[in-house]
N, C-alpha and C. Protein backbone atom coordinates (compact mmCIF):
# COMPACT_ATOMS: atom_id res chain seq x y z
N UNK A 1 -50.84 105.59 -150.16
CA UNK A 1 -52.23 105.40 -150.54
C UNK A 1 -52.77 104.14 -149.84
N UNK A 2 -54.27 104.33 -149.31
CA UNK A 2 -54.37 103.25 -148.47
C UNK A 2 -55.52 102.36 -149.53
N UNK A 3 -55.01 100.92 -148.96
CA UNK A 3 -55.96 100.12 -150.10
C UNK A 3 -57.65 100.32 -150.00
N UNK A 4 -58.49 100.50 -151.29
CA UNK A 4 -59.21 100.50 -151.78
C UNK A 4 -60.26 99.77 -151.41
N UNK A 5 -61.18 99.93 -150.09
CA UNK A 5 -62.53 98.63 -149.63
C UNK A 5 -63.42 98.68 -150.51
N UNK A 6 -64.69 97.57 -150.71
CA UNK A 6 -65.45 97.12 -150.59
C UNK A 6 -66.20 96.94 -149.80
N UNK A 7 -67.44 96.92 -150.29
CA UNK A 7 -68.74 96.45 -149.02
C UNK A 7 -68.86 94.64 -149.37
N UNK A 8 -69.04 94.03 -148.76
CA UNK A 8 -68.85 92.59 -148.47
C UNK A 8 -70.09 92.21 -147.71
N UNK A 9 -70.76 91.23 -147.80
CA UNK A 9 -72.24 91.11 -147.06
C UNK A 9 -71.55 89.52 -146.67
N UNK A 10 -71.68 89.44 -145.30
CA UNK A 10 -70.98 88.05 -144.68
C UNK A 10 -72.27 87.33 -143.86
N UNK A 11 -72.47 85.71 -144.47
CA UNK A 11 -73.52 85.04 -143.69
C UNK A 11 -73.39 83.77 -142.87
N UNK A 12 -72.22 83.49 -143.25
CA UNK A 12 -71.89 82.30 -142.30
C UNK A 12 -71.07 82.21 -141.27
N UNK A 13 -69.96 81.53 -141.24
CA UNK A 13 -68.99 81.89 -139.96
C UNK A 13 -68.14 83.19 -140.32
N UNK A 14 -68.18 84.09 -141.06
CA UNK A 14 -67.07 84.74 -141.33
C UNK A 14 -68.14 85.98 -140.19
N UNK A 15 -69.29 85.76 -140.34
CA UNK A 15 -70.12 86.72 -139.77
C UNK A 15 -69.39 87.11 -137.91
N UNK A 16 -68.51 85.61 -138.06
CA UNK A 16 -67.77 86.13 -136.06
C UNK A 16 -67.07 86.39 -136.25
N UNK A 17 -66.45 87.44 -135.04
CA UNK A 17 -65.37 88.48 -135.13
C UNK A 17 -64.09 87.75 -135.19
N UNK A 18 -64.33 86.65 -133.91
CA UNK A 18 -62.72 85.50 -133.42
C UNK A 18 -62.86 85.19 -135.14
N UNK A 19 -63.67 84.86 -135.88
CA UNK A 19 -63.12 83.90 -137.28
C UNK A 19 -62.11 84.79 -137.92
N UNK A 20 -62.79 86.00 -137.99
CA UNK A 20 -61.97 87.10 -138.89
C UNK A 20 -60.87 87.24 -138.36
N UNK A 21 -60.73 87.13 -136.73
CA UNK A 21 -59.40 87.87 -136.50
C UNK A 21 -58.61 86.54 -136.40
N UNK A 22 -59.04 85.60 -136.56
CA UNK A 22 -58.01 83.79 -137.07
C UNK A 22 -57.33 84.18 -138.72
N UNK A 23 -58.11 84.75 -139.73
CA UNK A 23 -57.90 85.31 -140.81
C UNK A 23 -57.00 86.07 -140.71
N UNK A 24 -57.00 86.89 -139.85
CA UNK A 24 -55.78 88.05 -139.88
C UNK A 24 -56.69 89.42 -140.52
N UNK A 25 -58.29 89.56 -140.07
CA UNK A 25 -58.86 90.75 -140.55
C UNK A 25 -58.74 91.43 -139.44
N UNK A 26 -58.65 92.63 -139.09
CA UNK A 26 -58.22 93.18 -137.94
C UNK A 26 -59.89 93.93 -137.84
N UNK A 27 -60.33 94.27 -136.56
CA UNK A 27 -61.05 94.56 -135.79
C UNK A 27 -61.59 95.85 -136.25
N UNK A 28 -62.78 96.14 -136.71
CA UNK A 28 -63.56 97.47 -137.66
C UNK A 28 -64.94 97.00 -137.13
N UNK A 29 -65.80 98.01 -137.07
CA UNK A 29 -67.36 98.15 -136.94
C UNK A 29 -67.86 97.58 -138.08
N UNK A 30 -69.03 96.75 -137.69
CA UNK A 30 -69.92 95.44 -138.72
C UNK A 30 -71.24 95.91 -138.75
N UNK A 31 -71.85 95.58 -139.59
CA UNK A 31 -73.23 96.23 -139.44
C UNK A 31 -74.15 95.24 -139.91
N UNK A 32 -75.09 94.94 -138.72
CA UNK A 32 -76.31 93.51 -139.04
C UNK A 32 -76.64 94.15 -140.30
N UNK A 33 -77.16 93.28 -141.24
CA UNK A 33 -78.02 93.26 -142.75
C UNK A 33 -78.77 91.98 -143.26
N UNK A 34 -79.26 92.25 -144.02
CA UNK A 34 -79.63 90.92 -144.32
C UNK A 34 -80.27 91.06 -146.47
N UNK A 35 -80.47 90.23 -146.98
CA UNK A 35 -80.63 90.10 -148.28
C UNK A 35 -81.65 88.89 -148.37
N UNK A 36 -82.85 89.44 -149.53
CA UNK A 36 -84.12 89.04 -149.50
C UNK A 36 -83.66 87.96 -150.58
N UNK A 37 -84.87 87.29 -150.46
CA UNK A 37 -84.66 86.31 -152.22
C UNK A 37 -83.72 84.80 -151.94
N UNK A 38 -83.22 84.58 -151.12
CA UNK A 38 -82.50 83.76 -150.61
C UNK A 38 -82.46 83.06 -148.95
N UNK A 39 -82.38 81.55 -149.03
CA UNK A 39 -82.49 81.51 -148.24
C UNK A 39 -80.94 80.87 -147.32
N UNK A 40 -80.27 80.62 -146.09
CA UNK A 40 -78.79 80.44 -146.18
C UNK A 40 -78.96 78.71 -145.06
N UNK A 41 -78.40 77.81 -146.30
CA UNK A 41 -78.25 76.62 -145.48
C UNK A 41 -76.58 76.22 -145.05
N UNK A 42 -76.55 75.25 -144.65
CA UNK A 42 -75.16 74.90 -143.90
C UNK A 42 -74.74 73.18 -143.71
N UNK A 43 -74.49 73.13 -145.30
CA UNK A 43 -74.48 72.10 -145.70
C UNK A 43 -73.21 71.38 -146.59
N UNK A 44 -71.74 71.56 -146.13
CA UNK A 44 -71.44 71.25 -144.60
C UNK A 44 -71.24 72.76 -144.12
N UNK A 45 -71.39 73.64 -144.79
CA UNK A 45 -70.59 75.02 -144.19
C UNK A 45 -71.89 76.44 -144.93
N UNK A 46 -71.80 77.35 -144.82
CA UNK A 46 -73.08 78.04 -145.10
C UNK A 46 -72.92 78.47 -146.62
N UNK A 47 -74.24 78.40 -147.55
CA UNK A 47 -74.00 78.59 -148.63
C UNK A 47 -75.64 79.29 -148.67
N UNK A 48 -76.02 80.59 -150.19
CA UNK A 48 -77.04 80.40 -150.33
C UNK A 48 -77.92 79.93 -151.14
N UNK A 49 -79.26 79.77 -151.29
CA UNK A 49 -80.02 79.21 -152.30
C UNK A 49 -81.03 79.83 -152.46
N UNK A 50 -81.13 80.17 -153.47
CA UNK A 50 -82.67 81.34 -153.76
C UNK A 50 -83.62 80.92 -153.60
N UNK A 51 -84.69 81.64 -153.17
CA UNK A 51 -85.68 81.25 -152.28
C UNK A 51 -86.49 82.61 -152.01
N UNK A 52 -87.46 82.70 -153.24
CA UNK A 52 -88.08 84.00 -153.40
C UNK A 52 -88.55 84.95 -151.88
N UNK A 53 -88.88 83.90 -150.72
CA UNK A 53 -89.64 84.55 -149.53
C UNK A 53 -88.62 84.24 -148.60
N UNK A 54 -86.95 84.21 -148.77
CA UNK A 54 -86.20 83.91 -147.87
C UNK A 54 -85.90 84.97 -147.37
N UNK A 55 -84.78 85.18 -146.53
CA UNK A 55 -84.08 86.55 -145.84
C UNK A 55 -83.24 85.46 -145.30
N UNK A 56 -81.96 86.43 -145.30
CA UNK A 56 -80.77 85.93 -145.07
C UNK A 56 -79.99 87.05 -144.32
N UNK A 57 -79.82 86.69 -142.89
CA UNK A 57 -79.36 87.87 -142.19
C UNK A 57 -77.78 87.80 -141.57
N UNK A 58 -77.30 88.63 -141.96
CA UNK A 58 -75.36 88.49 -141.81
C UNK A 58 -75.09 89.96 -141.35
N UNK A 59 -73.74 90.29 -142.06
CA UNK A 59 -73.03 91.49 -141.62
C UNK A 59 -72.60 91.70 -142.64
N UNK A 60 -72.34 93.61 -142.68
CA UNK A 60 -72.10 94.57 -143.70
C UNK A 60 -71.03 94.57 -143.52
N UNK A 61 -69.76 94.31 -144.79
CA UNK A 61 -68.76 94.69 -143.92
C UNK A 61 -67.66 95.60 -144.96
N UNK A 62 -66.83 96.88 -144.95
CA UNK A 62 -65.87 97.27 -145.36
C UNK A 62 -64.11 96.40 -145.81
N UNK A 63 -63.79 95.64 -146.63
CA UNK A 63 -62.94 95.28 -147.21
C UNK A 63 -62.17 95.34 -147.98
N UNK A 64 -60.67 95.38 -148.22
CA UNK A 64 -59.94 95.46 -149.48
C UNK A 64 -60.12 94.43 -149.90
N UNK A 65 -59.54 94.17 -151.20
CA UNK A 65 -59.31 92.83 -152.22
C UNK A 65 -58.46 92.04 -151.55
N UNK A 66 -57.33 92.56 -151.10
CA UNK A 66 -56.50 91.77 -150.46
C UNK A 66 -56.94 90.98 -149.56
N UNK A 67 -57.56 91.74 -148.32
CA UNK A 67 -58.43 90.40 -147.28
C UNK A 67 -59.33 89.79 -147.88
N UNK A 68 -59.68 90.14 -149.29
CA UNK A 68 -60.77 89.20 -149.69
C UNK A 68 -59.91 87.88 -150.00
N UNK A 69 -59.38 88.71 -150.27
CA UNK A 69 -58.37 87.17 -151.82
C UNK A 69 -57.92 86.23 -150.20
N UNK A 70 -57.81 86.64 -149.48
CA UNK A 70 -57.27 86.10 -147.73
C UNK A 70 -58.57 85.48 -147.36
N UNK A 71 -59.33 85.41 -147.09
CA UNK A 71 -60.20 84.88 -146.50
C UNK A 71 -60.84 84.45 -147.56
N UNK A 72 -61.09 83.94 -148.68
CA UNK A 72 -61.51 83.14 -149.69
C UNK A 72 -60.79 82.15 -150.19
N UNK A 73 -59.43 82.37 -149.90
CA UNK A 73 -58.46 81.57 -150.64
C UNK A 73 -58.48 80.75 -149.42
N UNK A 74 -57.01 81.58 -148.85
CA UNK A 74 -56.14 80.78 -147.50
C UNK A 74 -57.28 80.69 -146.67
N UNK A 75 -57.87 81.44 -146.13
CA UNK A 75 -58.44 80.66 -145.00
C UNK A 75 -59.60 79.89 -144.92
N UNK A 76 -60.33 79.97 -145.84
CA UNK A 76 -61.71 79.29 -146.13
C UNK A 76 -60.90 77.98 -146.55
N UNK A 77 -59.97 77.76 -147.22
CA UNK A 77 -59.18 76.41 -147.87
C UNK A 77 -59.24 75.94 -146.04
N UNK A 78 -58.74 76.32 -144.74
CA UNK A 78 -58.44 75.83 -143.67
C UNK A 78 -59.69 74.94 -143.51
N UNK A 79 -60.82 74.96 -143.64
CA UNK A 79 -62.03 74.38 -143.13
C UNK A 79 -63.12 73.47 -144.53
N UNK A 80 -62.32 73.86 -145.48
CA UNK A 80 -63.46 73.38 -146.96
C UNK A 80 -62.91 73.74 -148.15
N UNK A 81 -62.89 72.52 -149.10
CA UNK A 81 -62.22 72.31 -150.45
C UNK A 81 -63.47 73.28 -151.20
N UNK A 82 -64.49 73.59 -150.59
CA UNK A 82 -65.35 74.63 -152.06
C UNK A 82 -64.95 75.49 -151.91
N UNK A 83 -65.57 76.26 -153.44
CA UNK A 83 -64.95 77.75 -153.77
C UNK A 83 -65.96 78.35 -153.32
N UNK A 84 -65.69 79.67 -153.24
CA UNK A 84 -66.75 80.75 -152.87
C UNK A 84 -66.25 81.94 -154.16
N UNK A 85 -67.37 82.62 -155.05
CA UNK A 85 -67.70 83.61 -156.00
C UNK A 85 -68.34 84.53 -155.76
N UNK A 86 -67.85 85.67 -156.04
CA UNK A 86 -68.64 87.02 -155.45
C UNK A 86 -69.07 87.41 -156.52
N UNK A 87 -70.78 87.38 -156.31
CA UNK A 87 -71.77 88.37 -156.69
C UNK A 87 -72.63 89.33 -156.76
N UNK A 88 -72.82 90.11 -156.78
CA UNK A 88 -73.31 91.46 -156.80
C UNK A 88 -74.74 91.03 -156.29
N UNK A 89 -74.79 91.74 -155.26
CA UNK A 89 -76.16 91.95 -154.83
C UNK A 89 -76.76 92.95 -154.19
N UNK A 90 -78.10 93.25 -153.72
CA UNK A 90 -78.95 94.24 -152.77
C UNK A 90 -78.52 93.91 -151.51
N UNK A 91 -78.01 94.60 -150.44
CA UNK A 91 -78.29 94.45 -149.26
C UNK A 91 -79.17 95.37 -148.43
N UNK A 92 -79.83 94.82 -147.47
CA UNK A 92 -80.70 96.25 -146.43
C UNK A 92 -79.82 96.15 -145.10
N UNK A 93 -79.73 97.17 -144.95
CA UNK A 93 -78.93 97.63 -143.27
C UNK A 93 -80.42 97.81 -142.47
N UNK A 94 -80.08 97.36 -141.65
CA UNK A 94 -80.75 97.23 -140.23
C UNK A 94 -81.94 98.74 -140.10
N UNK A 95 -80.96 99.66 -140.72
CA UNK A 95 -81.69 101.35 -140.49
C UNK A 95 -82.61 101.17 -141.79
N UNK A 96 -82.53 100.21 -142.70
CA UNK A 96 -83.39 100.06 -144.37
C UNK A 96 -83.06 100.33 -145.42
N UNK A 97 -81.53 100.92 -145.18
CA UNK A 97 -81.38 101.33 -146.25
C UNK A 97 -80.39 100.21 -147.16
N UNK A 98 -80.83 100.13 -148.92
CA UNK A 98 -80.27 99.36 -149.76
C UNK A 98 -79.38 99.43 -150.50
N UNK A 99 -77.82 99.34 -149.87
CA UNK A 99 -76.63 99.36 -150.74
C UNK A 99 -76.57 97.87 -151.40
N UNK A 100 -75.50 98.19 -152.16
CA UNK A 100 -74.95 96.72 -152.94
C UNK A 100 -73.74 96.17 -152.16
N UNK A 101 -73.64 95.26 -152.34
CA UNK A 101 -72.18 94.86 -151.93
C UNK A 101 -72.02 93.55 -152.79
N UNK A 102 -70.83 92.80 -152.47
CA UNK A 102 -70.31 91.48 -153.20
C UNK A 102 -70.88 90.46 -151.82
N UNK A 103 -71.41 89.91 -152.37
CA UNK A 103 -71.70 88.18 -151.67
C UNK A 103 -71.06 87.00 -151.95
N UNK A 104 -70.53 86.38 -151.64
CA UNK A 104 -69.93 85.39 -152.26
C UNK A 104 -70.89 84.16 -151.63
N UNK A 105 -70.73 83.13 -153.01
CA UNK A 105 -71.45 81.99 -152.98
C UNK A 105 -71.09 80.90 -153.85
N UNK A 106 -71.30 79.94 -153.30
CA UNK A 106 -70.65 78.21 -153.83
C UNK A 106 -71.56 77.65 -154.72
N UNK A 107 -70.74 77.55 -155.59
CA UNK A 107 -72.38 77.20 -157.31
C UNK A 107 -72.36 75.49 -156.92
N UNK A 108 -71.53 74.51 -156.13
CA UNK A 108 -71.38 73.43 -156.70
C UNK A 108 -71.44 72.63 -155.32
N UNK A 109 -71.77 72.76 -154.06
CA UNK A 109 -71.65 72.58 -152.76
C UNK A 109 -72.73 71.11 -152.96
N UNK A 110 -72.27 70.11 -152.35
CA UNK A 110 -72.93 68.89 -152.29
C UNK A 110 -73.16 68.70 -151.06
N UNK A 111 -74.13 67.93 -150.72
CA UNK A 111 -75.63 68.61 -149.08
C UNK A 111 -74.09 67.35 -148.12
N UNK A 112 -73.76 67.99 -147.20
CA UNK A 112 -73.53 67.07 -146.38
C UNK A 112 -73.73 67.70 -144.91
N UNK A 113 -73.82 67.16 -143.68
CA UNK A 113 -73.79 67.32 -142.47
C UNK A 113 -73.06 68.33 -141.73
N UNK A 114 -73.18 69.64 -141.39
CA UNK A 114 -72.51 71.03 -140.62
C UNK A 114 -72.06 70.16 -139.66
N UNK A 115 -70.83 70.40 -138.85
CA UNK A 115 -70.69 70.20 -137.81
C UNK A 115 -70.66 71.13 -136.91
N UNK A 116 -70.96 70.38 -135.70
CA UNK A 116 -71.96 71.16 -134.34
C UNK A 116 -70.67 72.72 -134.07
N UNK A 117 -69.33 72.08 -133.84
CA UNK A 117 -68.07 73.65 -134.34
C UNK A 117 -68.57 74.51 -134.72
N UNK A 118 -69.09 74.31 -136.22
CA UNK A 118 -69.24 75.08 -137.07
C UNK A 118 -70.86 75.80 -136.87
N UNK A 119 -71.36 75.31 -136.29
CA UNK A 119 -72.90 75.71 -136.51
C UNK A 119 -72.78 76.45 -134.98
N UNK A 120 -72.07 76.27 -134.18
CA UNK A 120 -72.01 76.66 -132.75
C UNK A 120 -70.99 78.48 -133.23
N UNK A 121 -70.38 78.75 -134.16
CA UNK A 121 -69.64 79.56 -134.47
C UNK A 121 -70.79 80.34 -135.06
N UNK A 122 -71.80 80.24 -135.74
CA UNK A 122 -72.57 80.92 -136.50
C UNK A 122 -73.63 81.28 -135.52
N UNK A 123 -73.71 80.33 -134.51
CA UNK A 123 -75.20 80.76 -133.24
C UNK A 123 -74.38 81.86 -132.68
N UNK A 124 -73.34 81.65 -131.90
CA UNK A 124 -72.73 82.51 -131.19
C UNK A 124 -73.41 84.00 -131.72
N UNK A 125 -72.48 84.15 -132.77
CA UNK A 125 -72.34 85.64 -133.53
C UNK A 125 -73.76 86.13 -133.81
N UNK A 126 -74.09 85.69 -134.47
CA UNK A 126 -76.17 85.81 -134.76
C UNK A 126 -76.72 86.30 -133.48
N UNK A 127 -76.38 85.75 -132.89
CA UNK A 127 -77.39 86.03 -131.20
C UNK A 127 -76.63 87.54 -130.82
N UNK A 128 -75.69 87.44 -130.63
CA UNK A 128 -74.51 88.60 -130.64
C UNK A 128 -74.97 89.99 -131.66
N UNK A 129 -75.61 89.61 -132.89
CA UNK A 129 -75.89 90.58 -133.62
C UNK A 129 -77.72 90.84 -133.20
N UNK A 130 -78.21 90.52 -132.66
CA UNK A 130 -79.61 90.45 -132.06
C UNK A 130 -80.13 90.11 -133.84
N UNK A 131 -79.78 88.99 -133.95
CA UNK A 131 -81.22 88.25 -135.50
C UNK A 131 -82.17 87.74 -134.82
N UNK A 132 -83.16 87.90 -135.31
CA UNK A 132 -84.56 87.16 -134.90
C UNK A 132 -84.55 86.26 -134.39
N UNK A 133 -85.12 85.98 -133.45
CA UNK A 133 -85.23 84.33 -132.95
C UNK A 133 -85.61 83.15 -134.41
N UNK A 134 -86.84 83.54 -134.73
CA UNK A 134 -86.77 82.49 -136.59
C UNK A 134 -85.69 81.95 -136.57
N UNK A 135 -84.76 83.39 -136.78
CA UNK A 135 -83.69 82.72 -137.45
C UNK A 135 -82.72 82.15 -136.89
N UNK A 136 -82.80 82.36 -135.91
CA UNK A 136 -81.93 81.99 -134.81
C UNK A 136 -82.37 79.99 -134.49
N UNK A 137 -83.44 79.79 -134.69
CA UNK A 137 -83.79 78.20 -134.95
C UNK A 137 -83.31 78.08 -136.21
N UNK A 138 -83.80 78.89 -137.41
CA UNK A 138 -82.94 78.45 -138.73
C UNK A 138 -81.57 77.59 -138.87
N UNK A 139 -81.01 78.38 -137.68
CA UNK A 139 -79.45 78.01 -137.41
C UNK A 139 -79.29 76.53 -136.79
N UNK A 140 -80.19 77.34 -135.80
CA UNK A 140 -79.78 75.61 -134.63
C UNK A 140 -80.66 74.00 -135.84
N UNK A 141 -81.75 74.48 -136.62
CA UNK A 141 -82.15 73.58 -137.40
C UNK A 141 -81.05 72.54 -138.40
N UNK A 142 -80.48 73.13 -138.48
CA UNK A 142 -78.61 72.29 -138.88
C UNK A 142 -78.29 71.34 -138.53
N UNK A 143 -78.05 71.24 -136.63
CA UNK A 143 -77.60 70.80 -135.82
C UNK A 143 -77.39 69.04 -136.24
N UNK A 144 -76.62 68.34 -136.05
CA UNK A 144 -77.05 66.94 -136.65
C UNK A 144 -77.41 66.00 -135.49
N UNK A 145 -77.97 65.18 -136.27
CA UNK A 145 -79.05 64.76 -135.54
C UNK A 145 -78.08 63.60 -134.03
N UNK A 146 -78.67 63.63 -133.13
CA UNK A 146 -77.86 63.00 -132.04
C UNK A 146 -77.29 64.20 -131.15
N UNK A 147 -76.63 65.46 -131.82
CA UNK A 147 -76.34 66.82 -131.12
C UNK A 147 -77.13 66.80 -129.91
N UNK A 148 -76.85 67.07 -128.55
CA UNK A 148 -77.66 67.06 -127.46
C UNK A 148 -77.98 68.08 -127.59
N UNK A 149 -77.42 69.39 -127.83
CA UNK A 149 -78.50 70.65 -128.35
C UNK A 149 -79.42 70.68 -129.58
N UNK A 150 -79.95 69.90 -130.07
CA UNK A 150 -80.90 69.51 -131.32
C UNK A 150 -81.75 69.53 -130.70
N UNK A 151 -82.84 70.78 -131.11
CA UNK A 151 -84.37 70.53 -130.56
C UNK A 151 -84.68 69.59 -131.80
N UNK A 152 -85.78 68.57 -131.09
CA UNK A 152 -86.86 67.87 -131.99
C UNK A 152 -87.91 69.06 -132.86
C-alpha cells in the first residue's frame, strides 16, 4: 500500500525544487497557486499574515505525512528554531479552480532581517513559476538594506 498524500500549498523556500530535493522530497509535478486573504513576509524566513486584499502566490503540492513530518521537523530545524502549523485553507490553481489544502504557518515569528540566501532561493523559483512581476518586487522588497541588489 502506497502512503496516503495530501495537497500542501508551499510559499516560501520550500516553493524550490533544489530545497525539496536537499529534504529528500523526490521530484513530482508542482502547480503555481496562490491564496487570497493573506499577505507572505520574510522575516527572517517566509511566514503569513492576514491581510484581507493580499494574495500569496506558491505551489500546489501532493504529499504524504511522512515528508511532511520531514520537512517541518528535520529540515526546516536546518535553517530556523520556529515551528510551522498546518492549517486548512482555500487554494486557487492557476486554471481557478478552489481546492483546500494544509498551509502551514508560524503563530510566534519575531520580525528579523531575511538573508539575501534565503530571499535569493525564493526569487529564483517565483520567476521560474512565472508570478507576477508585483510580486516578484514583493520578494526582492526583503532584501536588507546595503544588498547591492536592493532597489531603492
Amino acid at each position: 500500500m502506497t502512503d496516503r498524500k495530501v495537497q500542501v500549498f508551499f510559499y516560501g523556500s520550500f516553493i524550490s525544487l533544489s530545497v525539496l530535493e536537499e529534504a529528500g522530497i523526490k521530484k513530482r509535478a508542482f502547480a503555481p497557486a496562490c491564496i487570497h486573504g493573506y499577505e507572505m513576509l520574510m522575516q527572517p524566513v517566509a511566514n503569513l499574515h492576514e491581510n484581507g486584499d493580499g494574495v500569496v502566490y506558491g505551489i500546489l503540492a501532493n504529499l504524504t505525512h511522512d515528508e511532511l513530518e520531514t520537512l517541518y521537523t528535520t529540515h526546516l530545524s536546518s535553517f530556523t528554531d520556529y515551528k510551522y502549523r498546518p492549517e486548512a485553507m482555500l487554494v486557487m490553481t492557476r486554471g481557478g479552480k478552489i481546492v483546500p489544502a494544509l498551509v502551514y504557518v508560524c503563530d510566534n515569528m519575531k520580525p528579523e532581517q531575511a538573508t539575501t540566501e534565503y530571499i535569493e532561493k525564493v526569487l529564483k523559483a517565483a520567476k521560474s513559476y512565472g508570478f507576477p512581476g508585483w510580486y516578484i518586487d514583493h520578494i526582492e522588497s526583503h532584501r536588507p538594506i546595503g544588498d547591492p541588489k536592493k532597489r531603492n
